[in-house]
Protein backbone atom coordinates (compact mmCIF):
# COMPACT_ATOMS: atom_id res chain seq x y z
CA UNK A 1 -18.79 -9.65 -17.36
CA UNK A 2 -16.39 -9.54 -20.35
CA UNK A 3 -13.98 -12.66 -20.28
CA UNK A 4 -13.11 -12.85 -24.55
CA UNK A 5 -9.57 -12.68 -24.76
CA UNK A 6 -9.31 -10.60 -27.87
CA UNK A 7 -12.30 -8.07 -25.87
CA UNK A 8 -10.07 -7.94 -23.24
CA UNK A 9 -6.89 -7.29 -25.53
CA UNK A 10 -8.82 -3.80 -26.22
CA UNK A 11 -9.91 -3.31 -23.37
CA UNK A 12 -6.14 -3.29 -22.23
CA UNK A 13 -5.34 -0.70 -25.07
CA UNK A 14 -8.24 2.01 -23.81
CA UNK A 15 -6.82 1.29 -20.08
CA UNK A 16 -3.28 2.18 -21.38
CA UNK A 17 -4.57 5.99 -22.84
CA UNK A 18 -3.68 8.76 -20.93
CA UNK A 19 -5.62 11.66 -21.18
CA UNK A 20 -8.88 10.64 -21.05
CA UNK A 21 -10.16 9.83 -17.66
CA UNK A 22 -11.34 6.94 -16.13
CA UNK A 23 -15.35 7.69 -16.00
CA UNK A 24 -15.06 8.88 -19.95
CA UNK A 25 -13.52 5.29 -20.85
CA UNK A 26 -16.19 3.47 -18.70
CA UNK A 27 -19.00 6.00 -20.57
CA UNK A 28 -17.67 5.52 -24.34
CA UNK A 29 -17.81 1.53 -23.61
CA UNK A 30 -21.23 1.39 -22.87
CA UNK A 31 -22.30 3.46 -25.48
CA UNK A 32 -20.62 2.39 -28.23
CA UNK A 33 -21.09 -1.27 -27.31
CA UNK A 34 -17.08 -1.87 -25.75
CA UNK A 35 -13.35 -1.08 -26.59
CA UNK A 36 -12.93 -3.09 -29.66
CA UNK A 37 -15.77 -0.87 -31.42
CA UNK A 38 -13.81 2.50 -29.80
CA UNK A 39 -10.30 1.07 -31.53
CA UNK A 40 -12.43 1.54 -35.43
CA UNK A 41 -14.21 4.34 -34.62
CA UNK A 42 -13.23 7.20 -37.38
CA UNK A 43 -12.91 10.72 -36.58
CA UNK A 44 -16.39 11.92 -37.76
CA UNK A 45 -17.86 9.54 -35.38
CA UNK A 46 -15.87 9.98 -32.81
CA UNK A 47 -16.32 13.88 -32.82
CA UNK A 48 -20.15 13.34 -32.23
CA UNK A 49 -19.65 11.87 -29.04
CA UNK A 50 -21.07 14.92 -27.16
CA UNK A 51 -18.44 14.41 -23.97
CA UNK A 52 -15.49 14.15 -25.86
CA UNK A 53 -13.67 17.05 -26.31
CA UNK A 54 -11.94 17.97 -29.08
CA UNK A 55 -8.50 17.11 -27.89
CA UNK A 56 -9.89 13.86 -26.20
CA UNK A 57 -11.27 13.13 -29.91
CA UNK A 58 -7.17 13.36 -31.37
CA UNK A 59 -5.78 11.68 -28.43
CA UNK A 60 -8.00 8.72 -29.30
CA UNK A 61 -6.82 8.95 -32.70
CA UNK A 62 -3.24 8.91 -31.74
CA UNK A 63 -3.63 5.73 -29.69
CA UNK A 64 -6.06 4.03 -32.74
CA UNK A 65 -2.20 3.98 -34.46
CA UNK A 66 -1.07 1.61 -32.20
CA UNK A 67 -1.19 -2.20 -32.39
CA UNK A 68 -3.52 -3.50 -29.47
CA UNK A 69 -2.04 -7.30 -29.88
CA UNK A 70 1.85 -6.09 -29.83
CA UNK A 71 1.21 -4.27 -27.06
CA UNK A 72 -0.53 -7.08 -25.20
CA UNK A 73 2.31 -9.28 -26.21
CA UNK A 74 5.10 -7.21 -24.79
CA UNK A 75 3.32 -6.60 -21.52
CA UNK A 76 2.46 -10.35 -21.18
CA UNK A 77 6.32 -11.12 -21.80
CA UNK A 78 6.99 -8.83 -18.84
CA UNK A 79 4.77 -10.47 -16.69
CA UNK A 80 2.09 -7.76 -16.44
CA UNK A 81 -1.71 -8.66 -16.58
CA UNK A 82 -4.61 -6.75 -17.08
CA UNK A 83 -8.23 -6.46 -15.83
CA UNK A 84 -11.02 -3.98 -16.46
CA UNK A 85 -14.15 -2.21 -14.78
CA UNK A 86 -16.48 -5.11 -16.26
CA UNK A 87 -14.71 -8.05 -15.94
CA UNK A 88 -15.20 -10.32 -12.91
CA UNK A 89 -11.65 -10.39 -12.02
CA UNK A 90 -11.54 -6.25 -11.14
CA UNK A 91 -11.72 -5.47 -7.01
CA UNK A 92 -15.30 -5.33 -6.19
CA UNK A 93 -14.12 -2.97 -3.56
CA UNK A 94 -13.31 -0.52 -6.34
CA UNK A 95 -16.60 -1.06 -8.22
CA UNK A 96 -18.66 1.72 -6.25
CA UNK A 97 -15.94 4.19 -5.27
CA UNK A 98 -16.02 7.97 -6.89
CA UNK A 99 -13.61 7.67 -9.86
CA UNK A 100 -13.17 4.26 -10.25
CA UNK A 101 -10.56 3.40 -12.28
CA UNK A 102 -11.63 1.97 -15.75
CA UNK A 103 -8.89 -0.80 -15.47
CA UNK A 104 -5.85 -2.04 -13.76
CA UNK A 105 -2.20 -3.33 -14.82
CA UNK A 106 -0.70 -5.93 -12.18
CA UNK A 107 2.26 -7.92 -11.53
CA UNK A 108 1.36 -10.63 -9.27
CA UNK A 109 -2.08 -10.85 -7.91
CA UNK A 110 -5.28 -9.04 -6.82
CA UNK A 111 -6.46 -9.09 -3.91
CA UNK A 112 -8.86 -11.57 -3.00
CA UNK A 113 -12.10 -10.55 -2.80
CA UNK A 114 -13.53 -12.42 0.39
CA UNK A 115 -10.12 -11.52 3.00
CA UNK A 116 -9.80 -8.54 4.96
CA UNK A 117 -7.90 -6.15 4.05
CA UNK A 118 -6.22 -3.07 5.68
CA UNK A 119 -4.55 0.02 4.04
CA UNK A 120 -1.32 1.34 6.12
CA UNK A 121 0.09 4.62 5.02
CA UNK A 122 2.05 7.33 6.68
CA UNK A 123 5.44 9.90 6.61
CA UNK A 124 7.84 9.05 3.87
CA UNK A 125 10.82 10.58 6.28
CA UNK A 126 9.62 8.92 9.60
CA UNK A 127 11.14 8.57 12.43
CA UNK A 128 12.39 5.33 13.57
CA UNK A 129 9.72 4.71 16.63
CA UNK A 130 6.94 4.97 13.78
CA UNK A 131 9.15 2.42 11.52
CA UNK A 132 8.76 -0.05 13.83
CA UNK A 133 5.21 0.53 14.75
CA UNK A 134 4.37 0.26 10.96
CA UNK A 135 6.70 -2.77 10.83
CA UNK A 136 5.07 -4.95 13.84
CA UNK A 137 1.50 -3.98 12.29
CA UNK A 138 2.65 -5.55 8.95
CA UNK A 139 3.83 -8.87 10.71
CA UNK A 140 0.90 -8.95 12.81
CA UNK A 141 -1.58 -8.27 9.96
CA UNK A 142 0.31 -10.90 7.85
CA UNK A 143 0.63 -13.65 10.56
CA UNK A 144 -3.36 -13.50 10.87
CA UNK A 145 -4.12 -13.37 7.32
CA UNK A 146 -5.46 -9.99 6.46
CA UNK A 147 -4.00 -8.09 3.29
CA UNK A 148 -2.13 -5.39 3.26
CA UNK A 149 -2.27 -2.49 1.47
CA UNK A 150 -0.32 0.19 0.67
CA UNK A 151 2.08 2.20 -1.27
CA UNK A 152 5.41 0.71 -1.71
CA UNK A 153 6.78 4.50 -0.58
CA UNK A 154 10.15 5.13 1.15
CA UNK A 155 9.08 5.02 4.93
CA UNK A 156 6.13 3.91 6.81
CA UNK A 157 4.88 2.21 3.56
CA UNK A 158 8.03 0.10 2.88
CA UNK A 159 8.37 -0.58 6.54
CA UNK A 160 4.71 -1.88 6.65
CA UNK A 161 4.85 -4.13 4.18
CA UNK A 162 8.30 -5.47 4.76
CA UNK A 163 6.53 -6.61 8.08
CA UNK A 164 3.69 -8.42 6.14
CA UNK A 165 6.45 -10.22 3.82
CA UNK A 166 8.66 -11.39 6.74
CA UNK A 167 5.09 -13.22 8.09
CA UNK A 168 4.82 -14.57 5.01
CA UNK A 169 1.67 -12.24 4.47
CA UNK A 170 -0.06 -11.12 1.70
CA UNK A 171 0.74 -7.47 0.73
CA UNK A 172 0.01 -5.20 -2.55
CA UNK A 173 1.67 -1.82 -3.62
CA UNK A 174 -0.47 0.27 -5.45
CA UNK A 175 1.61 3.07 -7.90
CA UNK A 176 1.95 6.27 -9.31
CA UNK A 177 3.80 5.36 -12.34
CA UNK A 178 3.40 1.87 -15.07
CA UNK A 179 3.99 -1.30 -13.14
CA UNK A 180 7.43 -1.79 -14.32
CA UNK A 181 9.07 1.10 -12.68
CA UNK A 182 9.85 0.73 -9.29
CA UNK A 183 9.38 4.16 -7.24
CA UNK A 184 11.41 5.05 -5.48
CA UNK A 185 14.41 3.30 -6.39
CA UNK A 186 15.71 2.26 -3.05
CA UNK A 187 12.45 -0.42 -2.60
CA UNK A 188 14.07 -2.11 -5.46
CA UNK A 189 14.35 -5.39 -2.78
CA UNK A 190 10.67 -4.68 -1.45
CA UNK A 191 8.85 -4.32 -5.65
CA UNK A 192 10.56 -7.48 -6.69
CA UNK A 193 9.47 -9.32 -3.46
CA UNK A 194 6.34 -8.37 -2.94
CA UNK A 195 4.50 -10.19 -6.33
CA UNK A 196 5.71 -13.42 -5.44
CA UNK A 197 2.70 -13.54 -2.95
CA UNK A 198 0.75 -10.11 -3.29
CA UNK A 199 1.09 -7.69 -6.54
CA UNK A 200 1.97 -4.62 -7.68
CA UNK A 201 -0.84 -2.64 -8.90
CA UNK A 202 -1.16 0.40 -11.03
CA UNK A 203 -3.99 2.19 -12.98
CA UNK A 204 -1.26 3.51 -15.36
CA UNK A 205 0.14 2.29 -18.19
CA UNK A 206 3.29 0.46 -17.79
CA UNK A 207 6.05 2.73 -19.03
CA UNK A 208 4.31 5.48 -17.04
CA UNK A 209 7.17 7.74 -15.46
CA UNK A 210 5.79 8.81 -11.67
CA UNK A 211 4.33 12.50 -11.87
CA UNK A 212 3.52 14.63 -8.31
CA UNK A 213 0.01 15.00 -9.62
CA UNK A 214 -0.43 10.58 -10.25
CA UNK A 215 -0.05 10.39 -6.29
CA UNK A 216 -3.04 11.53 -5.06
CA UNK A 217 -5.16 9.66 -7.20
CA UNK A 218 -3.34 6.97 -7.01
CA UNK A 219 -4.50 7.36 -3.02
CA UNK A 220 -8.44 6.97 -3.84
CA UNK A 221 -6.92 2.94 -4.99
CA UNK A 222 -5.12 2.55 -1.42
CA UNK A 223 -8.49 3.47 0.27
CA UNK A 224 -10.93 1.84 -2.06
CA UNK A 225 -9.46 -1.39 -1.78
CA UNK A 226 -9.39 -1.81 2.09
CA UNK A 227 -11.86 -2.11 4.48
CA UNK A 228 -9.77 -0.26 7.07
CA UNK A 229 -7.40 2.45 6.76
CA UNK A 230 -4.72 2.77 9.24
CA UNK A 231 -2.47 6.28 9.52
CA UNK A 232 1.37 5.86 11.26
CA UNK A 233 2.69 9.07 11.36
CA UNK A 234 1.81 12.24 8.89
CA UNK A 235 2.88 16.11 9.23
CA UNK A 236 0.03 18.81 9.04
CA UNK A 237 -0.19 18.38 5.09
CA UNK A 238 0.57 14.99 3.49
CA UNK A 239 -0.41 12.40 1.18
CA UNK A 240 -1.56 9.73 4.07
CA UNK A 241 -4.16 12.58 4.86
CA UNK A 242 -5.30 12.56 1.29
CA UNK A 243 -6.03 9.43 1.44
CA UNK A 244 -7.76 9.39 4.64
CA UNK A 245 -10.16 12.07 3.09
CA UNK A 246 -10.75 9.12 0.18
CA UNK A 247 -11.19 6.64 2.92
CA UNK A 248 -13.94 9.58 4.35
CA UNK A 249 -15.86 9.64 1.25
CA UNK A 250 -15.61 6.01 0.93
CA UNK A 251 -17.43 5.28 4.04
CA UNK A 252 -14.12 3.16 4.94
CA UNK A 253 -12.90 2.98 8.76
CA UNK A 254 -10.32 5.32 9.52
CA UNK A 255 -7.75 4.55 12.67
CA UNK A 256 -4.56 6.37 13.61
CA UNK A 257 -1.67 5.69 15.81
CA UNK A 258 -1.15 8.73 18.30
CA UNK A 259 1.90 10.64 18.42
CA UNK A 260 3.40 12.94 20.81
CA UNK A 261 2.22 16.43 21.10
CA UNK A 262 4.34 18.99 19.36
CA UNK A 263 6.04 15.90 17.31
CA UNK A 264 5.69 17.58 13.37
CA UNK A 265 5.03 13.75 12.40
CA UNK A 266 2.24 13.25 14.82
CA UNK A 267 0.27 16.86 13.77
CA UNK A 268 -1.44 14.98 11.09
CA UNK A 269 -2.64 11.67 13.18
CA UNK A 270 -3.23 13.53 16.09
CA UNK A 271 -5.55 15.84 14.33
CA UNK A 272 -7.32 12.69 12.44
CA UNK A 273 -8.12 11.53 16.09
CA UNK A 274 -9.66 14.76 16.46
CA UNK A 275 -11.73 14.81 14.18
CA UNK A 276 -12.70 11.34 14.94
CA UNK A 277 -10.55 8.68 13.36
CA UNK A 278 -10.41 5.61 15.92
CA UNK A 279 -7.14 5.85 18.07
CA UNK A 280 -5.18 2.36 17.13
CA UNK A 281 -4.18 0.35 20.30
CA UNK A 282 -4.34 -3.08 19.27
CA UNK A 283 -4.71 -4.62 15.43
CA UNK A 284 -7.61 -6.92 17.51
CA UNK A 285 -9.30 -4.37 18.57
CA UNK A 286 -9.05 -2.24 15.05
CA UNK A 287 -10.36 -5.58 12.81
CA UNK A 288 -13.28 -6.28 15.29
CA UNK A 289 -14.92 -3.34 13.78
CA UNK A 290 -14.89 -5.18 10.50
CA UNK A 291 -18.20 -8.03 10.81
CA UNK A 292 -18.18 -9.39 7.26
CA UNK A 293 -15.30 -10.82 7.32
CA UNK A 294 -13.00 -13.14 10.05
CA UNK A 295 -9.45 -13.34 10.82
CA UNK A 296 -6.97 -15.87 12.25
CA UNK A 297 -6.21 -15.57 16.02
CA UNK A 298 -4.89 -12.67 16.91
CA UNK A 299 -1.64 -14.31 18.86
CA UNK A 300 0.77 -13.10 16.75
CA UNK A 301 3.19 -10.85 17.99
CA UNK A 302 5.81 -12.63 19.59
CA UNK A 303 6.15 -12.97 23.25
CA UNK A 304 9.29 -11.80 22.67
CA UNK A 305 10.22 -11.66 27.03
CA UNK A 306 8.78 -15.18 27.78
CA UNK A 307 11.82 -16.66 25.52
CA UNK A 308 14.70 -14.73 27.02
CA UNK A 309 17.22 -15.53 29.77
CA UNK A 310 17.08 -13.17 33.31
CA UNK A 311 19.81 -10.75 32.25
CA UNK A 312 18.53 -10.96 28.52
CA UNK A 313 14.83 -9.60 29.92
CA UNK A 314 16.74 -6.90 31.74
CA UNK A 315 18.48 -5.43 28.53
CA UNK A 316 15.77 -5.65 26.62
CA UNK A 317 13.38 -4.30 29.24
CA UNK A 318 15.45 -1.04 28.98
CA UNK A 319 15.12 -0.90 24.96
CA UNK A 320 12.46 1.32 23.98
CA UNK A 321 11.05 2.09 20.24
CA UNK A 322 13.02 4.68 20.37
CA UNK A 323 16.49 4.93 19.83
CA UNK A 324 18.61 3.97 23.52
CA UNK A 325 22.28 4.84 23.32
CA UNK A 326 24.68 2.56 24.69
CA UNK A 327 26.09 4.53 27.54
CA UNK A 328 22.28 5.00 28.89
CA UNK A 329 21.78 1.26 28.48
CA UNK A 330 24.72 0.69 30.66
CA UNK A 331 23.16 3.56 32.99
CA UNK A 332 20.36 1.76 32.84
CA UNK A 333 20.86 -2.15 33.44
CA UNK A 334 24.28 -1.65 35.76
CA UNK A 335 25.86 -4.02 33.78
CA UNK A 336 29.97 -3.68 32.43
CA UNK A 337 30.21 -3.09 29.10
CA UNK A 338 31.73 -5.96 27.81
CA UNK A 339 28.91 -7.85 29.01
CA UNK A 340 26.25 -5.50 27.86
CA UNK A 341 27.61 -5.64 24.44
CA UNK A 342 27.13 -9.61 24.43
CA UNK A 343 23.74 -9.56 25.44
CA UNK A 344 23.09 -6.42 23.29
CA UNK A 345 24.23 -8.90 20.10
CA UNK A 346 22.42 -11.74 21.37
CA UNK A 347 19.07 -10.05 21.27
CA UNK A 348 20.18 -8.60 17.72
CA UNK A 349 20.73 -11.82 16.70
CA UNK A 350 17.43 -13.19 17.85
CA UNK A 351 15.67 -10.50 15.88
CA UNK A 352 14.63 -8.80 18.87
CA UNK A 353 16.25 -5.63 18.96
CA UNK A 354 18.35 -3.62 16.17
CA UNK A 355 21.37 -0.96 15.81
CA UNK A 356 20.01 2.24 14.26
CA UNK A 357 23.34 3.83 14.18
CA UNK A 358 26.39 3.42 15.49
CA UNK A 359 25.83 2.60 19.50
CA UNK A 360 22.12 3.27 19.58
CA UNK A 361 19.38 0.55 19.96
CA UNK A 362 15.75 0.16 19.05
CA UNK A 363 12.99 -2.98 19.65
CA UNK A 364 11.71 -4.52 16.61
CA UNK A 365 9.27 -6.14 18.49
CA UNK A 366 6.29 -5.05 19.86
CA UNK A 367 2.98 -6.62 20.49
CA UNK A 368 0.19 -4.93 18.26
């Protein structure tokens, strides 16, 4: 395992190439004896490496122009760290996994290699019911000490791990761009939050503008570096099913929360059931399935009724996950309006409940 700081500072400048793929950079290392040696290599001996191709050969020799240490210097400035294939640092969960990527950039940490840890993708447009879910999973995951992983995309994603950071959880986005560019823009909050106790993680050079075609691989990460992967919501043909076929191939365990039938959002998790994913119904009941490794108890979802007053209980009895509107909430509970509303911003204010839009209601609390 390579731990030389100025081995490492080349190994950071093959990591950052683009163009040359992952099992080609591992390859060259070992037989040319490691990155430093690659960086001098001239053209006629590069050329003679019998996998290279020709246009792998001059994008090596485009990247031998640059300056390995003022590169290193600028990402270290920005807070960015590095860690590659051989070094005792890199996710042993990666190690074995088709593809592997030859290094990683971070911001933050890496995950730690003896806790649990449970990927949580799903819809980028979701509804609001599957928010929630994804939400509640987070908290719970992060209240009992397993890390989460996923994403950082608009939707279940986001919601997911904004659940793990409000338990003061551990959570880590993995990218399809460089490590300082936060996609998409509106999880500005969520990317600079989330590497004060997890990291952001990306096998592409910082500066690296997100590209459709960076997503999927970016998927095999997700999957590699949990032990379970968990699906909230996905259409017919989507990303989070991408990744599930990783987790497949990876021999990882694959669960997914049901959905209605005839719900677009549910075709995809309904179909992983199916074909045999594990039906989620409890985060106990999903992490028992994972020996090596023990988590806190499982009481963490808050008991949400047990703390509310008689009239309280009522309201919030008749708030589901999805959205209630205010006139069938008075329907519902009998009670005038003026006192419905007071109740209705009590519970908001406890956390319990939320306003979706204008007059509508969801729970933000369920026990997973």
């Amino acid at each position: 395992m390579e731990k030389d700081g100025q081995a490492v500072m080349y190994k950071r400048w093959l990591g950052g190439i683009s163009g040359i793929s992952a099992a080609k950079k591992i390859a060259l290392e070992e037989q040319v004896g490691g990155a430093k040696e690659i960086y001098y290599m001239n053209k006629s001996k590069l050329e003679k490496i019998k996998f290279l191709t020709q246009n792998e050969c001059e994008i090596l020799e485009q990247y031998q122009k640059k300056n390995p240490k003022e590169e290193q210097e600028k990402q270290i400035e920005k807070g960015i760290s590095f860690v590659s294939f051989r070094q005792e640092e890199y996710p042993s969960r990666l190690r074995n996994i088709y593809q592997a990527p030859y290094g990683l950039f971070y911001r933050g940490r890496l995950p730690e290699k003896d806790k649990c840890a449970v990927a949580i993708v799903g819809a980028r447009v979701c509804s609001e019911y599957g928010r929630n879910v994804a939400k509640q999973i987070g908290y719970v995951l992060g209240k009992m000490e397993v890390e989460l992983i996923s994403g950082m995309a608009a939707g279940i994603d986001g919601a997911a791990q904004w659940g793990a950071l409000r338990a003061q959880g551990k959570t880590y986005g993995i990218l399809g761009c460089g490590v300082d560019v936060c996609y998409p823009k509106q999880n500005q909050d969520l990317y600079e939050r989330i590497p004060q106790s997890g990291g952001i993680i990306s096998e592409y050079c910082p500066k690296t503008t997100p590209r459709p075609i960076f997503f999927p691989n970016r998927n095999r990460i997700i999957s590699g570096m949990a032990d379970i992967v968990l699906i909230v919501e996905a259409r017919k043909k989507s990303g989070s099913l991408i990744t599930a076929d990783f987790a497949l191939e990876q021999g990882k365990e694959i669960y997914a929360v049901p959905g209605r039938v005839g719900d677009k959002l549910s075709e995809g998790t309904n179909r992983l059931i199916q074909q045999g994913a594990g039906i989620f119904t409890s985060v106990q009941e999903m992490l028992q399935n994972v020996k090596k490794l023990t988590v806190q108890d499982g009481n963490a979802a808050k008991k949400t009724g047990k703390t509310l007053e008689k009239l309280e209980r009522l309201v919030y009895s008749c708030v589901d996950l999805t959205p209630r509107s205010l006139e069938t909430l008075m329907e519902n509970t009998g009670l005038p309006l003026g006192e419905l509303i007071t109740i209705l911003n009590t519970l908001r204010e406890m956390g319990c409940i939320s306003e979706v839009y204008k007059n509508y209601f969801v729970r933000t609390e369920i026990e997973v």
